[in-house]
C-alpha atoms as a PDB file:
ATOM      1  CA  UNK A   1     -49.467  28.766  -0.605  1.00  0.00           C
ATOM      2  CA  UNK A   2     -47.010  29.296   2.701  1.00  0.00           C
ATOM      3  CA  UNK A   3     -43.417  30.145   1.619  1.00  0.00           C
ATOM      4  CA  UNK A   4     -40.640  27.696   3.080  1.00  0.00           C
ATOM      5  CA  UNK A   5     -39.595  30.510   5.702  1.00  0.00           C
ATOM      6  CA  UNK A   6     -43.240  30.807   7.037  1.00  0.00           C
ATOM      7  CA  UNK A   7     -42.936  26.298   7.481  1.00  0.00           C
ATOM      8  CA  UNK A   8     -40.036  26.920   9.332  1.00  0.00           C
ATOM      9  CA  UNK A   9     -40.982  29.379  11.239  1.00  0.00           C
ATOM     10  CA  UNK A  10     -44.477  27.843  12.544  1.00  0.00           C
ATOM     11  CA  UNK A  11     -42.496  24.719  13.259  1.00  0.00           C
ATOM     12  CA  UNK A  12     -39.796  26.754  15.680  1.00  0.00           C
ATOM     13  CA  UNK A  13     -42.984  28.260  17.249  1.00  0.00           C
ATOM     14  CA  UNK A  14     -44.582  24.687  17.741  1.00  0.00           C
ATOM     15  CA  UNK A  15     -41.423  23.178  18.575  1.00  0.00           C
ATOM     16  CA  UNK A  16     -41.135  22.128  22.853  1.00  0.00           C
ATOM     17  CA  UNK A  17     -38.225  20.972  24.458  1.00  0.00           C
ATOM     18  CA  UNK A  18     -39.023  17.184  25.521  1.00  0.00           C
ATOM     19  CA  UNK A  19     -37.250  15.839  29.140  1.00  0.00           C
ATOM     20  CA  UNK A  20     -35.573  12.422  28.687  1.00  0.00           C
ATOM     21  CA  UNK A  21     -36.933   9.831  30.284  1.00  0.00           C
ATOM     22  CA  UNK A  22     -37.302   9.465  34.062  1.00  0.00           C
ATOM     23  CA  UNK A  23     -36.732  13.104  34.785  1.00  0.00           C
ATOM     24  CA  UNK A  24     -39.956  15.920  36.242  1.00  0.00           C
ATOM     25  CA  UNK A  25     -39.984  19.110  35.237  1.00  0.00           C
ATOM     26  CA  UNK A  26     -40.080  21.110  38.330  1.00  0.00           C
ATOM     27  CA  UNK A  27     -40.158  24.880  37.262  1.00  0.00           C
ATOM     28  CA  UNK A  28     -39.851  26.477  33.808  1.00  0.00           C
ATOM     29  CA  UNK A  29     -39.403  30.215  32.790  1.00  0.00           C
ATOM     30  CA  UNK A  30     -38.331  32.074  29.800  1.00  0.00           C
ATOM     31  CA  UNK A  31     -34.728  34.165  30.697  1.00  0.00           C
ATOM     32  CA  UNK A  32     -33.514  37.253  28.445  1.00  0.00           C
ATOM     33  CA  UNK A  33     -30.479  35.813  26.487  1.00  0.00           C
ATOM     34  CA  UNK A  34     -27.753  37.028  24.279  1.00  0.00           C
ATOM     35  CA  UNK A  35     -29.101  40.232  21.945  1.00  0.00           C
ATOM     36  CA  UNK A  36     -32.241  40.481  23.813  1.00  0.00           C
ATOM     37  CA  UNK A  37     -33.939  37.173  22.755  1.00  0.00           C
ATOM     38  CA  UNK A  38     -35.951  34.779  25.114  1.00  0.00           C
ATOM     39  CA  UNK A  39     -34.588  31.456  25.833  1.00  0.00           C
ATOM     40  CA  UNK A  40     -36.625  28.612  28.046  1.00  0.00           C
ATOM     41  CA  UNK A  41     -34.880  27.549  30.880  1.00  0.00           C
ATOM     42  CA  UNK A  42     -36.421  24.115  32.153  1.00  0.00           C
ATOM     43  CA  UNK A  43     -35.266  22.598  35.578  1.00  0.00           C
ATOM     44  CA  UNK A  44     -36.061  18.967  36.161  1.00  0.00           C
ATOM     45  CA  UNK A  45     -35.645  16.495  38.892  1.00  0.00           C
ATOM     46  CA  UNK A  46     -34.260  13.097  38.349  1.00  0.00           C
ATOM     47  CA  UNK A  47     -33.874  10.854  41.474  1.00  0.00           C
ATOM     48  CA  UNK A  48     -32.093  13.177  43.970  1.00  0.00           C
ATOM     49  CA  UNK A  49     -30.499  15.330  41.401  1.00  0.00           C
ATOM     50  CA  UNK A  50     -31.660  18.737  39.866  1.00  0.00           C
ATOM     51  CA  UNK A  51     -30.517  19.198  35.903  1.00  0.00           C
ATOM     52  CA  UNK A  52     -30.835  22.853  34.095  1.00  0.00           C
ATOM     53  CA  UNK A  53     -31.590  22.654  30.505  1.00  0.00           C
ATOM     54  CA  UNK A  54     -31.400  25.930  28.670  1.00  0.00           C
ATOM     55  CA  UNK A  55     -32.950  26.169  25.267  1.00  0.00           C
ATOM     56  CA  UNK A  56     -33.203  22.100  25.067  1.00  0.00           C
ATOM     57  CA  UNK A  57     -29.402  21.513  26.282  1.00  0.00           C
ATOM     58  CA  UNK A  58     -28.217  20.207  29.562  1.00  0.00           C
ATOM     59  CA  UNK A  59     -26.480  22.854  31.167  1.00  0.00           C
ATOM     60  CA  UNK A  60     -25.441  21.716  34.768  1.00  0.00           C
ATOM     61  CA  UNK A  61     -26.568  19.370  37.465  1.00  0.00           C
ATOM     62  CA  UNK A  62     -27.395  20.016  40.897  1.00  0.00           C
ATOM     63  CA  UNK A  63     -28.018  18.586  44.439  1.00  0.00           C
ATOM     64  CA  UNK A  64     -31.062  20.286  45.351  1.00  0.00           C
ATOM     65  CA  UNK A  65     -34.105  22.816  43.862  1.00  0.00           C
ATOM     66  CA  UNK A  66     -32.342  26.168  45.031  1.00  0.00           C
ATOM     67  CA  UNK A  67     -29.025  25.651  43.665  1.00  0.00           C
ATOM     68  CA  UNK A  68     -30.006  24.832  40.414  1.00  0.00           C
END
């Protein structure tokens, strides 16, 4: 029988970050993060705008591919 921390932690592990509707996901990379740990950073194209999402939240929005 699994104990309730093992649950949790295969459902963090199975866990992806889903893009709202409408946007592409153009690139996506994991990016060293505070204390050493590995967050994904997604960028996704909407229209004529570039967004960043960094571990699942929006973080800026851009005008083109290179900014962002």
């Amino acid at each position: 029988m699994k104990k309730f921390k093992d649950l949790v932690q295969s459902l963090d592990e199975k866990k992806k970050f889903k893009l709202p509707r409408g946007e592409q996901e153009v690139d996506s990379y994991m990016e060293k993060g505070a204390k050493g740990k590995k967050v994904p950073v997604v960028i996704a194209k909407k229209s004529n705008k570039f967004k960043v999402y960094v571990d699942g939240q929006e973080l800026a929005v851009y005008k083109n591919e290179k900014e962002a």
